[in-house]
Protein backbone atom coordinates (compact mmCIF):
# COMPACT_ATOMS: atom_id res chain seq x y z
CA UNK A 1 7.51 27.71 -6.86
CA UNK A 2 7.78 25.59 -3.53
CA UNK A 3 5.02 23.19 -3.46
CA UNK A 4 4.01 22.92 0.00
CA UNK A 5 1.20 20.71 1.85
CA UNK A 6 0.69 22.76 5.42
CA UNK A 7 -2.31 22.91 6.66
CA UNK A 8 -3.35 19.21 4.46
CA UNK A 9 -3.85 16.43 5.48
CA UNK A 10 -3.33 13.13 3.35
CA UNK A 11 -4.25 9.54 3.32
CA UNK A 12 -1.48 7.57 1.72
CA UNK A 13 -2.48 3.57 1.19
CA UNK A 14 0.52 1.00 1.06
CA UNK A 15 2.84 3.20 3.24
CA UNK A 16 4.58 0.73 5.30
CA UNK A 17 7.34 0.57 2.54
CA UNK A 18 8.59 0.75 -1.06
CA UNK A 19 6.51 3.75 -2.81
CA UNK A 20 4.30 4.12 -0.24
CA UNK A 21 6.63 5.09 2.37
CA UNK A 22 8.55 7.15 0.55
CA UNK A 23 5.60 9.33 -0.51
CA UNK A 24 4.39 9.13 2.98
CA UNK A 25 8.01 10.96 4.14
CA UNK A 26 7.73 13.16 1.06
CA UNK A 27 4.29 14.75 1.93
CA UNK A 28 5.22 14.79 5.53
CA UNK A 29 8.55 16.85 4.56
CA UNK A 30 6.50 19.24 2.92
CA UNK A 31 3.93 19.95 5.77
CA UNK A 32 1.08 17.88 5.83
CA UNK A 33 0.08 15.79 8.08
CA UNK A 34 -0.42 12.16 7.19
CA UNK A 35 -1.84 9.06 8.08
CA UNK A 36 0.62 6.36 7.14
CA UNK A 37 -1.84 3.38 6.77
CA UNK A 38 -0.56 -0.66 5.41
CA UNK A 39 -1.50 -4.00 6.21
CA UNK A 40 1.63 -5.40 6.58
CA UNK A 41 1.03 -8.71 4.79
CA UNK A 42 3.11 -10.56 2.32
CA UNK A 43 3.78 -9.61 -1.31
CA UNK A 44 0.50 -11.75 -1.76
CA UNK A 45 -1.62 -10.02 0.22
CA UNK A 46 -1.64 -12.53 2.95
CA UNK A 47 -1.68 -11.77 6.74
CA UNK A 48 -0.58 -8.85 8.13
CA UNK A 49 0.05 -6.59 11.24
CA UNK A 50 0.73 -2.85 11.95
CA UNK A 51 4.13 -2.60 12.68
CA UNK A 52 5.41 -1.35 9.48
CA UNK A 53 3.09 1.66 9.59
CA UNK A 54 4.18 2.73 12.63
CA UNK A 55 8.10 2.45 12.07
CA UNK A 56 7.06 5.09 9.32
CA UNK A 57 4.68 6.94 11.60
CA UNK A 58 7.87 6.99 13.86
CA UNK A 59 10.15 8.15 10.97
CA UNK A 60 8.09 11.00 10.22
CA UNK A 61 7.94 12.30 14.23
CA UNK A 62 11.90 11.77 14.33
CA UNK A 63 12.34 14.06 11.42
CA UNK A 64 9.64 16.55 13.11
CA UNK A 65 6.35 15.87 11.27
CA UNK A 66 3.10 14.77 12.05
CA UNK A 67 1.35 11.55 11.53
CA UNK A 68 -1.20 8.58 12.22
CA UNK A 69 -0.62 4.57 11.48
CA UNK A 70 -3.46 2.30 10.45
CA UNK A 71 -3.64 -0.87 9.84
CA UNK A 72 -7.16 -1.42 7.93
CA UNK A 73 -7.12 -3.42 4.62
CA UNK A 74 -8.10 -0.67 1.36
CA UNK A 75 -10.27 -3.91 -0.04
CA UNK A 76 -12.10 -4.29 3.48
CA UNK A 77 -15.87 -1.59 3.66
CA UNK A 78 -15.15 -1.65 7.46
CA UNK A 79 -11.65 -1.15 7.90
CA UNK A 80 -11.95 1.85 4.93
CA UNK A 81 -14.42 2.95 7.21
CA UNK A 82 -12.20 3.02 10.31
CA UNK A 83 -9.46 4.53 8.19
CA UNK A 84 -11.80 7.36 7.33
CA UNK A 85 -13.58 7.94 10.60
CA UNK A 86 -9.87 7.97 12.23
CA UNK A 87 -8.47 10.58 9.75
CA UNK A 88 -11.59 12.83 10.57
CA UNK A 89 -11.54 12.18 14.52
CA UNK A 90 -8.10 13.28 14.47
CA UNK A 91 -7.93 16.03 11.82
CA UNK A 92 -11.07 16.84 10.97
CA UNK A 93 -10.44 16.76 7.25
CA UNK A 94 -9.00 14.80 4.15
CA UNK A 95 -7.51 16.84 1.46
CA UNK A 96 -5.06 14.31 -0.46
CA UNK A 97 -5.73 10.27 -1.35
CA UNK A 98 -2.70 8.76 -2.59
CA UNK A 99 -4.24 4.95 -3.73
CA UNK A 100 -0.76 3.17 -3.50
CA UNK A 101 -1.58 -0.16 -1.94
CA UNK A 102 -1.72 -3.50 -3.91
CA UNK A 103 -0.36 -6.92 -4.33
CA UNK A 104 1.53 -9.23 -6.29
CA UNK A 105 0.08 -12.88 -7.74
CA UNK A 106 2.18 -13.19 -10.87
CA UNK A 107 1.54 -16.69 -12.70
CA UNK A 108 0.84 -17.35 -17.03
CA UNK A 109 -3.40 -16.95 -17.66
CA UNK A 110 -3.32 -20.55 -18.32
CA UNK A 111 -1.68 -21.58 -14.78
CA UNK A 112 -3.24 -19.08 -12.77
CA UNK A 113 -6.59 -19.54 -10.42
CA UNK A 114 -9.09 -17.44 -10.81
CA UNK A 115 -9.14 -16.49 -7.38
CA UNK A 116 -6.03 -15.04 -7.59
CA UNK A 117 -7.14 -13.12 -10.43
CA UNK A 118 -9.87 -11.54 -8.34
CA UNK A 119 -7.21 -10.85 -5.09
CA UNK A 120 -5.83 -8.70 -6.82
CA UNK A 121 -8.66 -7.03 -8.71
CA UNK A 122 -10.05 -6.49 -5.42
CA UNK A 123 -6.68 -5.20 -3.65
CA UNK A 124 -5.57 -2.64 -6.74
CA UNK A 125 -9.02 -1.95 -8.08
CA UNK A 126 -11.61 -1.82 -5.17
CA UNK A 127 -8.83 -0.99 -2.69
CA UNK A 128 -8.65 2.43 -4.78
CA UNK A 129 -12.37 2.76 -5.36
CA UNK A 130 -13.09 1.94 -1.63
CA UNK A 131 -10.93 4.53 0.03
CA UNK A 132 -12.07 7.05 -3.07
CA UNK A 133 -16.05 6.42 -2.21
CA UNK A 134 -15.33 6.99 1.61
CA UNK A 135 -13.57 10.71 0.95
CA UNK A 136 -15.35 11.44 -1.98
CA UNK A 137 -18.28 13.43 0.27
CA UNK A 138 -16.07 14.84 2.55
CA UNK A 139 -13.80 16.66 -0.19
CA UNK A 140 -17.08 17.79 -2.21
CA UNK A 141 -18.17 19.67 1.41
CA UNK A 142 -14.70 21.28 1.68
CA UNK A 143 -14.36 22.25 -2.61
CA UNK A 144 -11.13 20.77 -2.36
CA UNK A 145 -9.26 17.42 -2.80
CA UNK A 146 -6.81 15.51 -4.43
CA UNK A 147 -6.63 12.13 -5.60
CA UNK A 148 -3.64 10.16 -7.18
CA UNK A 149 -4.03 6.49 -8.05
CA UNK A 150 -1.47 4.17 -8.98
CA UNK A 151 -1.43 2.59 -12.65
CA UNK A 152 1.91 0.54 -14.18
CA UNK A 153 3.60 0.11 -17.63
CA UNK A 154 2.11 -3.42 -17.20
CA UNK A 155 -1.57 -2.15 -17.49
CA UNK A 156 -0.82 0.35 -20.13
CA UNK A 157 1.63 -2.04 -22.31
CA UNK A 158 1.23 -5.68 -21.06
CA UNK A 159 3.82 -8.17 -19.24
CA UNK A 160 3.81 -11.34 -19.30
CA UNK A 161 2.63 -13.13 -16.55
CA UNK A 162 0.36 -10.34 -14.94
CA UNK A 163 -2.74 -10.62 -16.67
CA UNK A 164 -4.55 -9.76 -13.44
CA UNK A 165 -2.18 -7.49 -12.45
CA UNK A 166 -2.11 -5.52 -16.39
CA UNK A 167 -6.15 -5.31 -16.01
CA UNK A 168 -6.02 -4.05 -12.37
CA UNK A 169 -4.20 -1.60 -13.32
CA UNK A 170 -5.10 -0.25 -16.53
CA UNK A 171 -9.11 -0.47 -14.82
CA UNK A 172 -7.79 2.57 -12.38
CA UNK A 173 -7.11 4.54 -15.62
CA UNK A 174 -10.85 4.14 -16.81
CA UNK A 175 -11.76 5.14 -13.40
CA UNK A 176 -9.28 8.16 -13.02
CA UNK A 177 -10.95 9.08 -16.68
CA UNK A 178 -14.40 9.63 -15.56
CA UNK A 179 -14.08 10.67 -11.95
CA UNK A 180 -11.69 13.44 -13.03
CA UNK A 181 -15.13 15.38 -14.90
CA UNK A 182 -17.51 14.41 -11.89
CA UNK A 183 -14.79 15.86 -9.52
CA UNK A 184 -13.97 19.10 -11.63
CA UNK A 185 -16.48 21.22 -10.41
CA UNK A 186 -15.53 20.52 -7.13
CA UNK A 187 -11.89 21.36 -7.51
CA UNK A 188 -11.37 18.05 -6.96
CA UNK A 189 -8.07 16.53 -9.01
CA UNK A 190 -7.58 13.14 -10.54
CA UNK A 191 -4.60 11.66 -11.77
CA UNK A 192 -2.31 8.53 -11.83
CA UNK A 193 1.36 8.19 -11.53
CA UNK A 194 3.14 5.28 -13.36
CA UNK A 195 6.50 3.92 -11.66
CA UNK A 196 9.10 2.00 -12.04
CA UNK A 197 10.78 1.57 -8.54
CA UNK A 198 12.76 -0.81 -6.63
CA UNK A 199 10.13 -2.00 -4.25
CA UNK A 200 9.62 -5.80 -2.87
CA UNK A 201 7.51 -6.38 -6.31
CA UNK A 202 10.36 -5.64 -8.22
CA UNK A 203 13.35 -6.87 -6.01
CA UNK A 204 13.81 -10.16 -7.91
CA UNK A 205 13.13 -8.76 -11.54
CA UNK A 206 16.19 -6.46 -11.69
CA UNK A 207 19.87 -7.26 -10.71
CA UNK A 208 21.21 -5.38 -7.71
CA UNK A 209 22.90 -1.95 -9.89
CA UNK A 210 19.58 -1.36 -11.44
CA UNK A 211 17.44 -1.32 -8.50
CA UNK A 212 20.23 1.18 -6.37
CA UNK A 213 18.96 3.38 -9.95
CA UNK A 214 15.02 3.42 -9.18
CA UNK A 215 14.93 3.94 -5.46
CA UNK A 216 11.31 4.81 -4.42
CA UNK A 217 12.12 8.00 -3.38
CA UNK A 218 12.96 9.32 -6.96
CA UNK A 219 9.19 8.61 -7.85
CA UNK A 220 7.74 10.64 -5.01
CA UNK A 221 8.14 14.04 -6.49
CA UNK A 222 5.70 13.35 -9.12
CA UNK A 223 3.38 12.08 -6.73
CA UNK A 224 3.31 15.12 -4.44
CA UNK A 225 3.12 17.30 -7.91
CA UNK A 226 0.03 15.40 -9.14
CA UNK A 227 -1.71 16.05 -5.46
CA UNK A 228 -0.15 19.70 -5.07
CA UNK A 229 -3.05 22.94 -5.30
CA UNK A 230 -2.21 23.54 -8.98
CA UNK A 231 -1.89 20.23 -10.18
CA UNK A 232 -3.45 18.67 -13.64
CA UNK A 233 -6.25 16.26 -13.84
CA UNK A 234 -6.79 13.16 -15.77
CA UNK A 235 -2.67 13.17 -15.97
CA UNK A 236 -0.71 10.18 -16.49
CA UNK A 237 2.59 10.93 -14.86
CA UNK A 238 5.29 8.17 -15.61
CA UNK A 239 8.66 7.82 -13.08
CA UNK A 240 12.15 6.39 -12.49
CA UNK A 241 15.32 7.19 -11.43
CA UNK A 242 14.81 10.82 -11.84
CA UNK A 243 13.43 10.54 -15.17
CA UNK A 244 9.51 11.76 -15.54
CA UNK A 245 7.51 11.13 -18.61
CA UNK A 246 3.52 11.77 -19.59
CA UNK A 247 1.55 8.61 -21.14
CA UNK A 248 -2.12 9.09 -22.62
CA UNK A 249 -4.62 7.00 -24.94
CA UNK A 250 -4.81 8.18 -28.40
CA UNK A 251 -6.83 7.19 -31.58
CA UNK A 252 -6.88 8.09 -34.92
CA UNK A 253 -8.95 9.70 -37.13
CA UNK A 254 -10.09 6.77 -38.91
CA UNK A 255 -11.86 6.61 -42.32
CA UNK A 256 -15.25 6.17 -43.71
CA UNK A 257 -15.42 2.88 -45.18
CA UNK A 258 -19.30 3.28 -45.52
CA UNK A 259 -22.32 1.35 -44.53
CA UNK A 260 -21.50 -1.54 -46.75
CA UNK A 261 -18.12 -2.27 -45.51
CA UNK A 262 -17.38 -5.67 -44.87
CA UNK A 263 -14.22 -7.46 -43.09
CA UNK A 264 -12.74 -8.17 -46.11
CA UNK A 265 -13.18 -4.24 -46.55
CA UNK A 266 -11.35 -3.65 -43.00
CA UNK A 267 -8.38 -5.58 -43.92
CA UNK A 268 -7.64 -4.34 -47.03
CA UNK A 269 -7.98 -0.56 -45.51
CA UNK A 270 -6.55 -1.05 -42.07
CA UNK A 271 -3.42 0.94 -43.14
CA UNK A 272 -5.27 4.04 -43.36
CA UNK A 273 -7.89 3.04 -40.36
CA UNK A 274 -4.54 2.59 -38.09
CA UNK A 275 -2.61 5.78 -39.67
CA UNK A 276 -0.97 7.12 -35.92
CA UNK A 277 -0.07 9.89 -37.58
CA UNK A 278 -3.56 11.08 -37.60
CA UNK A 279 -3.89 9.77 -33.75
CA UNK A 280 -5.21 12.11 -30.86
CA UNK A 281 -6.19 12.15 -26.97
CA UNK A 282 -9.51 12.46 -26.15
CA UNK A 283 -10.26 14.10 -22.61
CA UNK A 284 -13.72 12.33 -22.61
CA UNK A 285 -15.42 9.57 -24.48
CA UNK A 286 -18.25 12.01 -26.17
CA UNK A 287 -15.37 13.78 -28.27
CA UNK A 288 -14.63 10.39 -29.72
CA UNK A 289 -18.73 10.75 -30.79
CA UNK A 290 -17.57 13.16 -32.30
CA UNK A 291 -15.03 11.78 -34.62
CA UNK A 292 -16.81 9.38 -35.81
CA UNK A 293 -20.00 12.21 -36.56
CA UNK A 294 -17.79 14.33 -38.57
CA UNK A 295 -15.96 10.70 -40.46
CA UNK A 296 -20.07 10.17 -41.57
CA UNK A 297 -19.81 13.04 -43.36
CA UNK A 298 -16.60 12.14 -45.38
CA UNK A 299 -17.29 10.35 -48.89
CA UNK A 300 -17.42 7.04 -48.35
CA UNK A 301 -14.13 5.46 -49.84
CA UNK A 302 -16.22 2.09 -50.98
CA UNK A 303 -19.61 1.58 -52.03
């Protein structure tokens, strides 16, 4: 199976480089027609200009594709708006949203501002849900879109340092969770993809042979899966250097400790209570409802 994007036309955020460019090139390769749109600020989020989207708009026309740059900011209502209302003057549709964009303000909780907590809740987290909102109605019309945001191993696992980064992105998880069921009737597709990549956020974490390993370009193929016609939904797809993995949230069964249970209870039970063996993935928070219905009829193992 060749997975092919003719006749689609897809919104990729970030694009001016790292990730963003390469899925930008990617798509384009495979026939779609993109709109390449970035800032261009610093790593922080600060300043910006166009040219970067256009030396990738460029790229893509060299190699014999089609595409648009724009410059609006994912976390700004009007410039979202432009970046819609552009996409739709020029192609008259919007198949694929590939949420890439965000920033870097690294720093320990205790050091770190709160307004640089919120930059980049509002770059990562609104600059998804923005962009999402403004397509939303236009793929419901058509029955048909595709939207991929962008989580990392810091938001599923932790890292130190990026406490604002870790909830930014683990929040796009919650919201790939429930828009994926108001989107299914649709035939609209939601899922995240979960790199590792040698991008300028990760340029001075790695030494120079293990970023030549996790070029951008070797996450791309995921992307492009998780927006293809006969992709999942509500997918986690993990990637680097070639290597692609699937993460999910699981639980276990649990046990009934009854309504009597006290802490002391808890604690001297939580083996059982946190048995993974038992552990599952729910594809929606009422079959966890159910779990605990069917643990109330178990015998109580106290009282």
């Amino acid at each position: 199976m060749t997975i092919s994007f003719a006749n689609k036309v897809a919104i990729i955020t970030g694009a001016g480089g790292g990730l963003g460019r390469a899925h930008a090139l990617e798509f384009a390769r495979r026939g779609a027609k993109v709109i390449v749109n970035d800032l261009g600020g610093a790593l922080d989020g600060t300043g910006g200009n166009s040219a970067a989207a256009e030396a990738v708009v460029a790229e893509i026309k060299a190699a014999g594709g089609e595409a648009i740059a724009n410059g609006a900011s994912v976390s700004d209502d009007a410039g979202v708006a432009h970046l819609v209302k552009q996409t739709m003057d020029a192609y008259g549709r919007i198949d694929i949203l590939i949420a890439n964009a965000g920033i870097l303000r690294d720093k320990s909780f205790g050091k770190m501002e709160l307004k640089d907590f919120e930059a980049v809740m509002n770059v990562h987290l609104m600059g998804t849900v923005k962009p999402a909102k403004a397509v939303w109605d236009i793929m419901k019309a058509q029955s048909y879109g595709r939207i991929v945001v962008t989580t990392s191993s810091t938001g599923l696992y932790g890292n130190f340092g990026q406490t604002n980064y870790g909830a930014a992105k683990l929040s796009l998880v919650g919201f790939m969770n429930s828009l994926k069921l108001e989107g299914a009737k649709d035939n609209i597709k939601v899922n995240a993809v979960c790199p590792v990549a040698a991008t300028r956020m990760t340029e001075k974490l790695m030494p120079p042979n293990i970023l030549e390993m996790l070029k951008p370009e070797y996450v791309s193929p995921a992307v492009a899966y998780l927006a293809s016609e006969d992709a999942p939904t509500g997918v986690i797809l993990t990637a680097a250097a070639g290597v692609f993995a699937a993460a999910q949230m699981v639980e276990t069964d649990g046990v009934n400790l009854g309504h009597g249970a006290t802490a002391d209870d808890v604690a001297a039970h939580f083996t059982q209570i946190a048995d993974w063996n038992s552990a599952k993935h729910y594809s929606q928070g009422g079959e966890q409802s159910a779990k605990f219905f069917a643990r109330i009829q178990d015998k109580p193992l106290i009282g």
